[in-house]
N, C-alpha and C. Protein backbone atom coordinates (compact mmCIF):
# COMPACT_ATOMS: atom_id res chain seq x y z
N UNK A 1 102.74 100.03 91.27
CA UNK A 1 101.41 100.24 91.79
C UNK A 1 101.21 101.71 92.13
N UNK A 2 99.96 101.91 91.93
CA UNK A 2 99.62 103.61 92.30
C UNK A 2 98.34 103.62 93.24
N UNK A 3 98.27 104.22 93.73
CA UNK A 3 97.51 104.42 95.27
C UNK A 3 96.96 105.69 94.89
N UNK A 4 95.64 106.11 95.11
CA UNK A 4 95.27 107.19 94.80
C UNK A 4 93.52 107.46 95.50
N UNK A 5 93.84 108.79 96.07
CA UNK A 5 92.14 108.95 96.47
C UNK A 5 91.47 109.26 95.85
N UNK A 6 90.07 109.13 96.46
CA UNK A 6 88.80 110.24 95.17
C UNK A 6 88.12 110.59 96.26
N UNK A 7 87.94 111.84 96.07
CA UNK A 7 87.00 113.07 97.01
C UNK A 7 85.95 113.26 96.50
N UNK A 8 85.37 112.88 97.64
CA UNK A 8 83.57 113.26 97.58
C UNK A 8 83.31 113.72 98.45
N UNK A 9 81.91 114.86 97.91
CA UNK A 9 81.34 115.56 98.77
C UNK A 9 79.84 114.56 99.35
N UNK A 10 79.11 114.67 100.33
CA UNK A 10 78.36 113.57 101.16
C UNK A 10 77.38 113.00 100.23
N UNK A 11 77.14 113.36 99.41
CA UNK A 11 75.52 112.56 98.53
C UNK A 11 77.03 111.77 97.05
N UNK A 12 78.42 112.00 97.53
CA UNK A 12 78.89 110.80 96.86
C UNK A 12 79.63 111.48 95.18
N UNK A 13 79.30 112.40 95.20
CA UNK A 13 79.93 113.18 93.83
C UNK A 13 81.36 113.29 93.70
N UNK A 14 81.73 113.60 92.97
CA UNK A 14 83.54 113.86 93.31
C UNK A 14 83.62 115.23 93.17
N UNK A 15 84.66 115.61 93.85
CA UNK A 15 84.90 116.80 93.99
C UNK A 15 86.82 116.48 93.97
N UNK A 16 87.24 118.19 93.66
CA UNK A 16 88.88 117.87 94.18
C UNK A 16 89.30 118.59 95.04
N UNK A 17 90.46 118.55 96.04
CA UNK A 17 90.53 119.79 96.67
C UNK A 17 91.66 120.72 96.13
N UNK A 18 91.98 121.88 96.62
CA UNK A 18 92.70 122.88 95.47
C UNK A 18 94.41 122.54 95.34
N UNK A 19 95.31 121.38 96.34
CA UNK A 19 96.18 120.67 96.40
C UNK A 19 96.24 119.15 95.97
N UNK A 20 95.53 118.65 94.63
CA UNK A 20 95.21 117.46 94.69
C UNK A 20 96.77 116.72 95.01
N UNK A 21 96.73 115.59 95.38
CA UNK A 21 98.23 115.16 95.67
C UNK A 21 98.29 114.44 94.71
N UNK A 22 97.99 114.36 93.47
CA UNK A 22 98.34 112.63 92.62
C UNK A 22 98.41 111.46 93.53
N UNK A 23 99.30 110.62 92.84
CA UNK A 23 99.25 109.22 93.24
C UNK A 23 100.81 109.15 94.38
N UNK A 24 100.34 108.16 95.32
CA UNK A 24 101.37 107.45 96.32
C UNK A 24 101.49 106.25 95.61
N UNK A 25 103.52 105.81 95.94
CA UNK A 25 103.72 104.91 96.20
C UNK A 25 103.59 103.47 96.56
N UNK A 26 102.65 104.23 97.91
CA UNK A 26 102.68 102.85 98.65
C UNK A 26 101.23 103.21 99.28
N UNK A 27 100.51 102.27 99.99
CA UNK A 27 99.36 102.56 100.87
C UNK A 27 99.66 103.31 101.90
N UNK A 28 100.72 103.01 102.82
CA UNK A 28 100.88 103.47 103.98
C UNK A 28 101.21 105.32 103.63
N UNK A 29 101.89 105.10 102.51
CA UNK A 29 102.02 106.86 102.29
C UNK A 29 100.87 107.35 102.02
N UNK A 30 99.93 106.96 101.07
CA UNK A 30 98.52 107.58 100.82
C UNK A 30 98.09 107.82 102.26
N UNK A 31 97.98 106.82 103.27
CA UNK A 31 97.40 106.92 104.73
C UNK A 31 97.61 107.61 105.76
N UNK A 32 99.02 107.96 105.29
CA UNK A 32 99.73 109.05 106.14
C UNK A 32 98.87 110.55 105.87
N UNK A 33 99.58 110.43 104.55
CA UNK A 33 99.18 111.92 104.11
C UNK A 33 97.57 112.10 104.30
N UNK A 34 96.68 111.58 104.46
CA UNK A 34 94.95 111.94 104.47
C UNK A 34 94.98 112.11 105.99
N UNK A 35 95.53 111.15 106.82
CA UNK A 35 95.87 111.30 108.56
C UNK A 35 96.77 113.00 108.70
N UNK A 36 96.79 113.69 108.03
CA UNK A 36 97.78 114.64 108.18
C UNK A 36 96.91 115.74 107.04
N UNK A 37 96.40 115.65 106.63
CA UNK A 37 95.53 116.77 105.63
C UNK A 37 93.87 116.58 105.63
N UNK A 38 93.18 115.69 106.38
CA UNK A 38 91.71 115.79 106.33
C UNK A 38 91.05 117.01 106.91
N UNK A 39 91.88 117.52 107.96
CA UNK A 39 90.91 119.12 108.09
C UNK A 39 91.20 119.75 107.35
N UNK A 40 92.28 120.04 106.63
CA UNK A 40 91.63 121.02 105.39
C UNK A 40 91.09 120.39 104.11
N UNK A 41 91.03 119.22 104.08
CA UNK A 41 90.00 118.90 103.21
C UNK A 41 88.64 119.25 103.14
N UNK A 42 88.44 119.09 104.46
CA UNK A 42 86.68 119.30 105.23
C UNK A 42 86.34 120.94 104.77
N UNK A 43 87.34 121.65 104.98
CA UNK A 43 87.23 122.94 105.11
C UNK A 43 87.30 123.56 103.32
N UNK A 44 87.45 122.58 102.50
CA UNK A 44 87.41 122.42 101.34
C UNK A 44 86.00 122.34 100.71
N UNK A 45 85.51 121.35 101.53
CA UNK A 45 84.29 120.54 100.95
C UNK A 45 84.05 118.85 100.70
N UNK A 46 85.23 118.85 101.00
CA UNK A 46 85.22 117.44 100.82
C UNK A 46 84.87 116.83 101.92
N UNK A 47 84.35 115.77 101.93
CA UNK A 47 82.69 115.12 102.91
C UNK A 47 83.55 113.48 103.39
N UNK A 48 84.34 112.98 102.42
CA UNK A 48 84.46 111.52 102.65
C UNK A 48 85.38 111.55 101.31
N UNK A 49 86.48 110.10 101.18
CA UNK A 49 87.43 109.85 100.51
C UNK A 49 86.86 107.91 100.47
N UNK A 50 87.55 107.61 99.10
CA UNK A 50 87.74 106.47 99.02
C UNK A 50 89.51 106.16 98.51
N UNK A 51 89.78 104.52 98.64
CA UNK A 51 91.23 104.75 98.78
C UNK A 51 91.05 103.49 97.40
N UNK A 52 91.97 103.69 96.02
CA UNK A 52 91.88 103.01 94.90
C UNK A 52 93.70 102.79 94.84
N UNK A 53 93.60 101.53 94.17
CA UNK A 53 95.05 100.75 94.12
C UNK A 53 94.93 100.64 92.66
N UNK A 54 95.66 101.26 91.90
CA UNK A 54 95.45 101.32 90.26
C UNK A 54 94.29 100.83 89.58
N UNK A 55 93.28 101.98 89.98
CA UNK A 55 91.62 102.19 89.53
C UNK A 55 91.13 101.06 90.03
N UNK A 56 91.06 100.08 91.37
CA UNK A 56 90.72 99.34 92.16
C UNK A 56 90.56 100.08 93.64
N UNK A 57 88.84 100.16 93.92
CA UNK A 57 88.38 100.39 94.89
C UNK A 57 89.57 99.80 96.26
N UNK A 58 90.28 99.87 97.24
CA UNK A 58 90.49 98.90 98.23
C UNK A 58 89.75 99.23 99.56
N UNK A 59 88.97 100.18 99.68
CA UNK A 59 88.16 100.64 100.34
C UNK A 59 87.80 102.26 100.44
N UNK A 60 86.14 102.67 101.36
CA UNK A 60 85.64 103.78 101.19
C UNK A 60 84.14 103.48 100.61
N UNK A 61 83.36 104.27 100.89
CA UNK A 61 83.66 105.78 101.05
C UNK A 61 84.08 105.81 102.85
N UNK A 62 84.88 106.93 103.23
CA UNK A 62 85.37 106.92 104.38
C UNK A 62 84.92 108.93 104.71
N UNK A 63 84.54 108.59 105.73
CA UNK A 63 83.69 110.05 106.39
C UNK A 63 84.66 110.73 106.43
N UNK A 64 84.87 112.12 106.46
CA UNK A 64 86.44 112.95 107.45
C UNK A 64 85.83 113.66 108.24
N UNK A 65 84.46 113.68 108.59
CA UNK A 65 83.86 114.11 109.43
C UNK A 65 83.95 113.82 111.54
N UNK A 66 84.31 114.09 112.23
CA UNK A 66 84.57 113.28 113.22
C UNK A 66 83.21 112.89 114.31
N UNK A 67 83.22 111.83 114.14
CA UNK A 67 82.31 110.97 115.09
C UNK A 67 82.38 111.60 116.61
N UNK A 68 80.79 112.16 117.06
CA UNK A 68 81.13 112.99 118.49
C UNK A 68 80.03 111.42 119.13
N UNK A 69 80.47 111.24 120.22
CA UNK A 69 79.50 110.00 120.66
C UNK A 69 78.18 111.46 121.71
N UNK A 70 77.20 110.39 121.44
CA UNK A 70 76.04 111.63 122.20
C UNK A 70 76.18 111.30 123.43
């Protein structure tokens, strides 16, 4: 099985960032690594990620933007 993200910028396009990582193992490694690299994604351009299990959506689009409560 291959685990793999897709980067989009906010109106949903793909974009890549300049370290794409290929494919994980496992889910929990894909989850790690985005928990550990989304600010410089942001700082990339990248808006939101979805998470695909050998070209199967398993969820996303997912914001990397952080939720401020008003």
């Amino acid at each position: 099985m291959a685990w793999e993200w897709r980067f989009e910028k906010a109106d949903g396009t793909t974009t890549e960032p300049a370290q794409a990582p290929g494919d994980f193992g496992t889910q929990g490694d894909a989850e790690s690594w985005i928990g550990e690299i989304w600010p410089e994604l942001l700082t990339e351009g990248v808006d939101q990620v979805s998470l695909f299990e050998d070209g199967v959506k398993i969820y996303g689009p997912m914001s990397l933007h952080v939720a401020t409560e008003g």
